[in-house]
C-alpha atoms as a PDB file:
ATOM      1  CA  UNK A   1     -19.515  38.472 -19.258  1.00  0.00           C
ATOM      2  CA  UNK A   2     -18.503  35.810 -20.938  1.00  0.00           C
ATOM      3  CA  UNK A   3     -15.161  36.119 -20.473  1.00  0.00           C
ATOM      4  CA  UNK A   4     -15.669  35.603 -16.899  1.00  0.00           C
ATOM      5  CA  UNK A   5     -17.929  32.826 -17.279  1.00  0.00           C
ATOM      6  CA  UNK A   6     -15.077  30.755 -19.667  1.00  0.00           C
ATOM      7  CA  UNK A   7     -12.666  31.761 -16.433  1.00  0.00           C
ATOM      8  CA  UNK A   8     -14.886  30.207 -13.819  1.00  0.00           C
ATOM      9  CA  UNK A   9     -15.183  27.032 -15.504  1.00  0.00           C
ATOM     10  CA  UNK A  10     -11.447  26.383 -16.358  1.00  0.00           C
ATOM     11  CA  UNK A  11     -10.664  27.537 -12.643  1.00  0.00           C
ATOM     12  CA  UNK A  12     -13.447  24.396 -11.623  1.00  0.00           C
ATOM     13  CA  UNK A  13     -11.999  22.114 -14.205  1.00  0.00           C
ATOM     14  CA  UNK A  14      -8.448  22.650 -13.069  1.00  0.00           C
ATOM     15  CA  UNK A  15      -9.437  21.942  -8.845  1.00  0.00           C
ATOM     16  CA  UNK A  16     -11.171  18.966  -9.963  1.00  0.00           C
ATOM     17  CA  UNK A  17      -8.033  17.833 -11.472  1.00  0.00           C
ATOM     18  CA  UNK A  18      -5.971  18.803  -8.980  1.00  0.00           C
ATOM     19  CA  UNK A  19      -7.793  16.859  -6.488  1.00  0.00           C
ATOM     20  CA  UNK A  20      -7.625  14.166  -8.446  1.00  0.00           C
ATOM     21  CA  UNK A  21      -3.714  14.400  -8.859  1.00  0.00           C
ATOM     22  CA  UNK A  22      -3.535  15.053  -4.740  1.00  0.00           C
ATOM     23  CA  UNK A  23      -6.021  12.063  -4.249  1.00  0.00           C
ATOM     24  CA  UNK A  24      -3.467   9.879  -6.703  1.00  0.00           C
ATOM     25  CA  UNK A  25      -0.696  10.749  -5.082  1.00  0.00           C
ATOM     26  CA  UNK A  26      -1.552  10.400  -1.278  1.00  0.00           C
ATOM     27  CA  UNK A  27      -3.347   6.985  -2.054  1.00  0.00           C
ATOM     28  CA  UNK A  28       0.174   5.650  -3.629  1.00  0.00           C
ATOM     29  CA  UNK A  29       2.121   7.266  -0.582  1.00  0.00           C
ATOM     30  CA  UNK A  30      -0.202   5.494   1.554  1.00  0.00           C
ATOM     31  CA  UNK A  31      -1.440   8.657   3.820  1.00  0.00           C
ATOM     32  CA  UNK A  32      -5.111   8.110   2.669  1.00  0.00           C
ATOM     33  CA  UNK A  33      -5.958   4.475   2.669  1.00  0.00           C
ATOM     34  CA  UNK A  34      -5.451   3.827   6.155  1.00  0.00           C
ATOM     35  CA  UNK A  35      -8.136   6.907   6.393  1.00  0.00           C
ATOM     36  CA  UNK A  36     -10.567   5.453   3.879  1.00  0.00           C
ATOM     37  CA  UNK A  37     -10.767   1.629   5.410  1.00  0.00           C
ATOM     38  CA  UNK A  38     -11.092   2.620   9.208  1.00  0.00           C
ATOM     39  CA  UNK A  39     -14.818   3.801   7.971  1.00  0.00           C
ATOM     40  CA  UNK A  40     -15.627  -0.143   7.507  1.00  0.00           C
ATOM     41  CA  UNK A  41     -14.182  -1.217  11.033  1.00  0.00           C
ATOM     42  CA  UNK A  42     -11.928  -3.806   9.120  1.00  0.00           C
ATOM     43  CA  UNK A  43      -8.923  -2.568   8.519  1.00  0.00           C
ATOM     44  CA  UNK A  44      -6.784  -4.564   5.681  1.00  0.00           C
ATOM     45  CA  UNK A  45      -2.982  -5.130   5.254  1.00  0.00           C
ATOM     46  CA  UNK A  46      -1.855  -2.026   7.293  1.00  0.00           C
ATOM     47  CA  UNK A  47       1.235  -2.216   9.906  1.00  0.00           C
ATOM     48  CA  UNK A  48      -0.313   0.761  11.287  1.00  0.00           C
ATOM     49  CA  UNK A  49      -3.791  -0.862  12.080  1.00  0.00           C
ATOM     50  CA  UNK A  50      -1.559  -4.351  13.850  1.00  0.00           C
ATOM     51  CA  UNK A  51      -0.225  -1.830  16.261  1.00  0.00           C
ATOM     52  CA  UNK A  52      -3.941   0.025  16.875  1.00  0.00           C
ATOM     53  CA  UNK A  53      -4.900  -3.740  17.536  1.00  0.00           C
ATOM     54  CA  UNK A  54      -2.158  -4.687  20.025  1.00  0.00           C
ATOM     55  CA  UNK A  55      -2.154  -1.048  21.428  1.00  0.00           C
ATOM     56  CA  UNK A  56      -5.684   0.222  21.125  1.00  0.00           C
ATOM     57  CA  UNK A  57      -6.478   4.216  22.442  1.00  0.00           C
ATOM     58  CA  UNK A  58      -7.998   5.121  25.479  1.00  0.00           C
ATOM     59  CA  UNK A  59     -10.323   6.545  23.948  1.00  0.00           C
ATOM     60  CA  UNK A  60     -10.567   4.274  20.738  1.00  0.00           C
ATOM     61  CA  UNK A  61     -14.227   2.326  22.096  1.00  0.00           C
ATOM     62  CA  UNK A  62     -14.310   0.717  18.374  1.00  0.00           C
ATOM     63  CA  UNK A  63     -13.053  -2.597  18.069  1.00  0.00           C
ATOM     64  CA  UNK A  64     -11.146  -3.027  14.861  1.00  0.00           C
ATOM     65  CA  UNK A  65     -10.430  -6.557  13.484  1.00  0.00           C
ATOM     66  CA  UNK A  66      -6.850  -7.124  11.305  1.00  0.00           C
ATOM     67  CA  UNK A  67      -7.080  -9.456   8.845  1.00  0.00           C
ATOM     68  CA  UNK A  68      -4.021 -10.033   7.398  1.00  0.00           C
ATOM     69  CA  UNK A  69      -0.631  -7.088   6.930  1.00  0.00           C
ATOM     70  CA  UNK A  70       2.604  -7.034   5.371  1.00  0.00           C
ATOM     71  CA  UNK A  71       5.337  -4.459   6.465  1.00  0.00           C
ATOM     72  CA  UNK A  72       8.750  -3.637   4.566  1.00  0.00           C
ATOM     73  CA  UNK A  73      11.772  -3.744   5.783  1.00  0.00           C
ATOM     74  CA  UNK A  74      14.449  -1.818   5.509  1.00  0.00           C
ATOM     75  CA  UNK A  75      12.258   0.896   3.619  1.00  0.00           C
ATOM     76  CA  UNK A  76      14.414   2.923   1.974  1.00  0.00           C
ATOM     77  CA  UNK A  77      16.487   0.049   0.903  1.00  0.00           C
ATOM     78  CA  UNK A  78      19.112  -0.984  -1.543  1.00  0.00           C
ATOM     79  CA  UNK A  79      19.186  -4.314  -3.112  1.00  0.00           C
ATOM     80  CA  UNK A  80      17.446  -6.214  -0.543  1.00  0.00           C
ATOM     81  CA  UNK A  81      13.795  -6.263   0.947  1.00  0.00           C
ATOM     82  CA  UNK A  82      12.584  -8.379   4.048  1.00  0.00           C
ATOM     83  CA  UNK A  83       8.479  -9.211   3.690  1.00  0.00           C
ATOM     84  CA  UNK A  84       7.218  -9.622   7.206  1.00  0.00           C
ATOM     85  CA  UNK A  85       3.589 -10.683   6.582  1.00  0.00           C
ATOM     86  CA  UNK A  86       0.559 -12.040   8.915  1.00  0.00           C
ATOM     87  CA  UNK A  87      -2.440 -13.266   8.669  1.00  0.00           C
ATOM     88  CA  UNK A  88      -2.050 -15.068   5.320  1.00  0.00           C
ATOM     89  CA  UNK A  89      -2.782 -18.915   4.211  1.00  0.00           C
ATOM     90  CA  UNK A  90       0.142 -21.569   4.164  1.00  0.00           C
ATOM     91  CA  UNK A  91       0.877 -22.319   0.398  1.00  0.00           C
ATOM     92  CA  UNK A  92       1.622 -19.751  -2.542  1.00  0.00           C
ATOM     93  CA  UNK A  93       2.134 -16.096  -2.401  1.00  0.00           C
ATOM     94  CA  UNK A  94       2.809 -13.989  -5.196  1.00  0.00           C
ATOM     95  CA  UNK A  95       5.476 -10.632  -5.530  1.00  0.00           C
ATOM     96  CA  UNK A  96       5.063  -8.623  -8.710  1.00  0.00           C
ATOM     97  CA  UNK A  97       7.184  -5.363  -8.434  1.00  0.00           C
ATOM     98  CA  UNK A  98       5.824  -2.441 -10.598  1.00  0.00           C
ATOM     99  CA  UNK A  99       7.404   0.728 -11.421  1.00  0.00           C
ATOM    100  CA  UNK A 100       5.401   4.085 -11.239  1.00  0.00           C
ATOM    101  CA  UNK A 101       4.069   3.904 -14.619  1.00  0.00           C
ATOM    102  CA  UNK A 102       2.551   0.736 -13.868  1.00  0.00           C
ATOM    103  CA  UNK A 103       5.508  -1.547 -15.926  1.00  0.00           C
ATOM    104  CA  UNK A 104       5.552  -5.040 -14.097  1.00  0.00           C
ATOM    105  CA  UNK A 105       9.384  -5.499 -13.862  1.00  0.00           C
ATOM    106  CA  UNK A 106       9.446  -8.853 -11.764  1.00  0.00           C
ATOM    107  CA  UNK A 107       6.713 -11.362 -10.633  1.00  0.00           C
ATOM    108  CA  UNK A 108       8.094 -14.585  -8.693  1.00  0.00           C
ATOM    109  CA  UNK A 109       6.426 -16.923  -5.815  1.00  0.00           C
ATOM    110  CA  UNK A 110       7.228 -17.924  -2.764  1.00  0.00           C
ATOM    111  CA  UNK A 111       5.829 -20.507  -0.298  1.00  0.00           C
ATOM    112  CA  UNK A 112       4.469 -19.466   3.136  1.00  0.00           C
ATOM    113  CA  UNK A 113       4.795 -22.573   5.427  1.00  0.00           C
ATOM    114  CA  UNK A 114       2.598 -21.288   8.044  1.00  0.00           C
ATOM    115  CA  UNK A 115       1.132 -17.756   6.641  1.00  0.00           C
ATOM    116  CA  UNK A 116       2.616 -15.521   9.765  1.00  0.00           C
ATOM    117  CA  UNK A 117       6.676 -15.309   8.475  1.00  0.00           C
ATOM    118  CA  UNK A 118       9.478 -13.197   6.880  1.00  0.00           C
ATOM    119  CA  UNK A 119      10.507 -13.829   3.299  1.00  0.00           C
ATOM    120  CA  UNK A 120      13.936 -11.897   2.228  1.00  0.00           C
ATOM    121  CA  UNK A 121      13.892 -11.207  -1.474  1.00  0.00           C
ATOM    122  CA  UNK A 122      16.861  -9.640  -3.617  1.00  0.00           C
ATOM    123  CA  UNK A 123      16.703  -7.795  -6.302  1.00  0.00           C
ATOM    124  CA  UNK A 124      18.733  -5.402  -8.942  1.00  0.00           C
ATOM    125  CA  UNK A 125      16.570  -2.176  -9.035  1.00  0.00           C
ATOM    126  CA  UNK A 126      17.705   0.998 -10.400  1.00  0.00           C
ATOM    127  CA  UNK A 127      16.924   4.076  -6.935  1.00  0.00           C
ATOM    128  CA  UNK A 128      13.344   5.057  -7.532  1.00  0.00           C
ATOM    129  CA  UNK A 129       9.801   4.230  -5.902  1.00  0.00           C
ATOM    130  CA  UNK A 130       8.848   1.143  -6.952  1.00  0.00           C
ATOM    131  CA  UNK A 131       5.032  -0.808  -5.764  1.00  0.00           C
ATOM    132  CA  UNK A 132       4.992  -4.540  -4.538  1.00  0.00           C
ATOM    133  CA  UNK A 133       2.170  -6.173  -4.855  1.00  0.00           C
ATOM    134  CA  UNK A 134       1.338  -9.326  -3.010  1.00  0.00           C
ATOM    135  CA  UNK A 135      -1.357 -11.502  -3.804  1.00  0.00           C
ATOM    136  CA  UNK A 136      -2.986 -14.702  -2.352  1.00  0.00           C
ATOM    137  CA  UNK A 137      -6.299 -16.188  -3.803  1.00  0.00           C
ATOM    138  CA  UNK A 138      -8.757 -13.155  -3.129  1.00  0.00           C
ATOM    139  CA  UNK A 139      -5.823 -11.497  -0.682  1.00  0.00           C
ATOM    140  CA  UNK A 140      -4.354  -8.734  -2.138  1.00  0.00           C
ATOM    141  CA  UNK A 141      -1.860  -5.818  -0.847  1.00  0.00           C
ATOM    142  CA  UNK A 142      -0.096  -3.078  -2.706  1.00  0.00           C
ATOM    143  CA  UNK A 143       3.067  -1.573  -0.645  1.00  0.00           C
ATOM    144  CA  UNK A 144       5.839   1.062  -1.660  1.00  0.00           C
ATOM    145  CA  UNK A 145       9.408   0.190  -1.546  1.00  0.00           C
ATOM    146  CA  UNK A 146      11.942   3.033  -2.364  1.00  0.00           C
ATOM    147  CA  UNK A 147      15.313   2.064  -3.600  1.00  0.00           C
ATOM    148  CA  UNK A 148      18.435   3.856  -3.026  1.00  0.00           C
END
């Protein structure tokens, strides 16, 4: 009896962790967050959510409200990134490029002139999955870039 009792709870402790692993990794994919911010109506920094906007559903009857996006391009790519981002304020905007273990490998700025634009940035990355994060004043967006 108690055998089976030990059983039960290392089965439970081991699907709550593997939830939490599945949860991990679909959030840094990006599958889930699109899911989990369409429950506010507001949907932040999502090239998916610009195109609901500009191409909403038939049968879509809420009204959703982009803030500000960034989308990467080429994704794969090799030693070069293009930033297209909207929505953000003229003046600074900060790139910090993080590996998967959360190592911040670069961090640089770059001035928006009008806040709706395409920055090109280069870099030397060894091939791997790599997270930029862009950040202006309380504007914040965390995108993967994979590197050949």
């Amino acid at each position: 009896m108690k055998c089976r009792t030990q059983i039960y709870v290392i089965s439970f402790l081991i699907s709550i962790k593997m939830k939490q692993i599945l949860f991990l990794f679909l959030t840094l994919s990006g599958i889930s967050s699109a899911f989990a911010q369409t429950e506010q109506k507001v949907i932040f920094g999502d090239s998916l959510a610009h195109d609901r906007v500009l191409n909403p559903g038939k049968n879509d009857s809420t009204q959703v409200k982009v803030i500000y996006f960034a989308r990467l391009f080429p994704n794969p790519c090799r030693n070069k990134v293009q930033i297209e981002v909207r929505g953000f304020e003229p003046g600074y905007l900060q790139l910090k490029f993080y590996d998967t273990r959360g190592n911040k490998l670069r961090e640089e700025k770059r001035l928006l002139s009008n806040g709706d634009e395409t920055i090109t940035v280069m870099f030397l990355l060894q091939p791997g999955v790599y997270v930029l994060l862009l950040k202006q004043n309380k504007r914040s967006l965390k995108k993967t870039l994979v590197v050949q």
